[in-house]
N, C-alpha and C. Protein backbone atom coordinates (compact mmCIF):
# COMPACT_ATOMS: atom_id res chain seq x y z
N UNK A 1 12.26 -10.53 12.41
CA UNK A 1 12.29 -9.10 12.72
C UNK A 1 10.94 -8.66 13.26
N UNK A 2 10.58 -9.27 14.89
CA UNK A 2 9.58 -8.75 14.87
C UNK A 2 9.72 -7.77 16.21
N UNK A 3 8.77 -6.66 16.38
CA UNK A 3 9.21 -5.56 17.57
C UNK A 3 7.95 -4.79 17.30
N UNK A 4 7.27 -4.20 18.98
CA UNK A 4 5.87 -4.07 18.49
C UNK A 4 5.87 -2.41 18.24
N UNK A 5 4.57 -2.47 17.91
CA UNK A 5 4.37 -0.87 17.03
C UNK A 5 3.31 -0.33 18.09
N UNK A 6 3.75 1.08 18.18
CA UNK A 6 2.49 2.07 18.95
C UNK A 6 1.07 2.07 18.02
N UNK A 7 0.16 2.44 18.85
CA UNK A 7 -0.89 2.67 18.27
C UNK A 7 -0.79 4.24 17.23
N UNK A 8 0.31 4.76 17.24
CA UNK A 8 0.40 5.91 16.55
C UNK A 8 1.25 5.44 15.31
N UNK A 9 2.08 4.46 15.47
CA UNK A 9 2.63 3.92 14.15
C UNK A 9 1.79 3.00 13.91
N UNK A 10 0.80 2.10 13.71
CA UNK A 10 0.19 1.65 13.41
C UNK A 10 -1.23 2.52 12.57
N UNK A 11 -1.27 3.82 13.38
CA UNK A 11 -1.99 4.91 12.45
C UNK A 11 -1.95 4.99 11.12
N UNK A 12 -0.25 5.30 11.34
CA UNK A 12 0.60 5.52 9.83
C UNK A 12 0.32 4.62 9.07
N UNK A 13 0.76 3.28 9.43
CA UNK A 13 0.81 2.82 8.61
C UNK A 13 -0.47 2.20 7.88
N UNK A 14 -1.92 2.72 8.33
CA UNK A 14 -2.97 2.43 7.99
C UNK A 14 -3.38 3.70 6.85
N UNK A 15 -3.16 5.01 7.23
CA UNK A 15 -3.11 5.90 6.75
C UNK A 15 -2.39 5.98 5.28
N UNK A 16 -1.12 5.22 5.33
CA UNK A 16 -0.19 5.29 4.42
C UNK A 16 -0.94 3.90 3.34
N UNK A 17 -1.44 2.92 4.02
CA UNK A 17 -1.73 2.45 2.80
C UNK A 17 -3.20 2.82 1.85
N UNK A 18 -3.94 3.47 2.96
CA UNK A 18 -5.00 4.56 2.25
C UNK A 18 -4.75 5.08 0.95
N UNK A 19 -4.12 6.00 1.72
CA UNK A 19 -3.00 7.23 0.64
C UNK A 19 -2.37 6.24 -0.56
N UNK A 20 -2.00 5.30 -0.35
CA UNK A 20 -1.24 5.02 -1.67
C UNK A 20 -2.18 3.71 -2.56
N UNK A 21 -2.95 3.51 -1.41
CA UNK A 21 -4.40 2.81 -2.32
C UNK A 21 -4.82 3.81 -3.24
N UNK A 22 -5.32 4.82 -2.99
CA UNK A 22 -5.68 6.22 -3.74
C UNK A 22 -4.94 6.57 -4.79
N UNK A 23 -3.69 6.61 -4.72
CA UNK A 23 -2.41 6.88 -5.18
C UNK A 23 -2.49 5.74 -6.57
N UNK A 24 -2.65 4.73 -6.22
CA UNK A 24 -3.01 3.52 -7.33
C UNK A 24 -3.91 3.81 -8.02
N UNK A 25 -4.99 4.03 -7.20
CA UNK A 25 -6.27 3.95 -8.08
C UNK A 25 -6.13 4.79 -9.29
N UNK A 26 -5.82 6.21 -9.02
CA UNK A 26 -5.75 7.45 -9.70
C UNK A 26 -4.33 7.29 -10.93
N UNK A 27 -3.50 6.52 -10.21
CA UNK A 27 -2.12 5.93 -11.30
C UNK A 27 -2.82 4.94 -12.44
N UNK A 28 -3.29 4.10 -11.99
CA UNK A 28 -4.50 3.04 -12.91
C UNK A 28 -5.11 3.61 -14.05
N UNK A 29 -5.82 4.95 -13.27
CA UNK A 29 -6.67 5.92 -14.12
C UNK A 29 -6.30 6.49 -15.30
N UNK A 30 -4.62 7.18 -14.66
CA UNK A 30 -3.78 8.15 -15.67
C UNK A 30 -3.23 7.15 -16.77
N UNK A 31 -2.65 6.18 -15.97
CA UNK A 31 -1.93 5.84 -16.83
C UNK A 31 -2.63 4.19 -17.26
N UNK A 32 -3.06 3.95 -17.78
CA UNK A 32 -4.07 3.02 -18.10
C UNK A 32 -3.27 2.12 -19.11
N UNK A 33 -2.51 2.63 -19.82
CA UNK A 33 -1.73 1.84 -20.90
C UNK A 33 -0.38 1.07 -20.65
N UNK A 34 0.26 1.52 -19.64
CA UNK A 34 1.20 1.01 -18.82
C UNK A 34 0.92 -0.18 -18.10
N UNK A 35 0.62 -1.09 -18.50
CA UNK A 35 0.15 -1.93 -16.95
C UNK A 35 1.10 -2.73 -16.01
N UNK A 36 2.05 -3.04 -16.94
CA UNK A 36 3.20 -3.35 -15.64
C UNK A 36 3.69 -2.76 -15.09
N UNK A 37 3.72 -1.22 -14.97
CA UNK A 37 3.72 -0.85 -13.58
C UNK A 37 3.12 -0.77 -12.99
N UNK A 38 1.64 -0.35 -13.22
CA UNK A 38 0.49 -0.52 -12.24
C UNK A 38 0.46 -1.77 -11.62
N UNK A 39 0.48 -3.21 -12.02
CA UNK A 39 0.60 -4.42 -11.82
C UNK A 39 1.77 -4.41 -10.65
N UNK A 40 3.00 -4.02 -10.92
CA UNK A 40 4.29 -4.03 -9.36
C UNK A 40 3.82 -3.20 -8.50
N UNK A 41 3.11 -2.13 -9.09
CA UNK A 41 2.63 -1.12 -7.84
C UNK A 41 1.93 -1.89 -6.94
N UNK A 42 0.69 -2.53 -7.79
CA UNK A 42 -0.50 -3.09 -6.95
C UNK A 42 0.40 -4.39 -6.28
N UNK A 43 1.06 -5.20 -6.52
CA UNK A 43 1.81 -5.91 -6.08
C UNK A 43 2.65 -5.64 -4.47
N UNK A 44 3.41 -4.69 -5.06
CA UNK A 44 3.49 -4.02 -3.72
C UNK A 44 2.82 -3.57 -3.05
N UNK A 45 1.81 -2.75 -3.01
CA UNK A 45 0.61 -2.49 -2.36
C UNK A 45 -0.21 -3.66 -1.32
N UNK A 46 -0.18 -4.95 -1.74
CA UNK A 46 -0.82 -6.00 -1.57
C UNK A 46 0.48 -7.04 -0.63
N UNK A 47 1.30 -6.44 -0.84
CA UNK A 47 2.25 -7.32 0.34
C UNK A 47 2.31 -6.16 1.35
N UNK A 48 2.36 -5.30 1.27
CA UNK A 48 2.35 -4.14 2.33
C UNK A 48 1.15 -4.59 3.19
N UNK A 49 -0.49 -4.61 2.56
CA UNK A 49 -1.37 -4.88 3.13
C UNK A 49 -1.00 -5.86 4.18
N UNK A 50 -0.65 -7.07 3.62
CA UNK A 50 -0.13 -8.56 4.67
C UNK A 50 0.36 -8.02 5.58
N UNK A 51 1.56 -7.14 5.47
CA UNK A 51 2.50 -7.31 6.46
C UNK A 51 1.34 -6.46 7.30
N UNK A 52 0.59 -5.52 7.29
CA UNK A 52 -0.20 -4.77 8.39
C UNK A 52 -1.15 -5.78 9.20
N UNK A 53 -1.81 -6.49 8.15
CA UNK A 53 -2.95 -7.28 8.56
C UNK A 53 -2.05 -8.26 9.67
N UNK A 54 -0.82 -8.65 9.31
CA UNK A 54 0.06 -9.89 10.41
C UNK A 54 0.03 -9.82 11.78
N UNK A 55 0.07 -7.84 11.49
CA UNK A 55 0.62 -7.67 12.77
C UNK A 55 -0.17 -7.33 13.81
């Protein structure tokens, strides 16, 4: 599935993993005692990264 991306979706999706890097960090923060979800979050977070860096 590959098909190329504008430089304006490629924005996003740099933007978006900002935002939800942040989004982690501050989830990490709150919720500190939970860690398996923070752990799938960051998980997901970290395959998202790949797929940007691939492309």
């Amino acid at each position: 599935m590959k098909y190329k991306i504008h430089n304006s979706h490629r924005f996003m999706f740099v933007f978006l993993t900002i935002l939800s890097n942040l989004t982690y960090r501050l989830f990490s923060i709150t919720y500190n005692k939970s860690t398996s979800a923070g752990e799938w979050f960051g998980l997901k977070l970290l395959i998202f990264e790949d797929q940007i860096k691939t492309r």
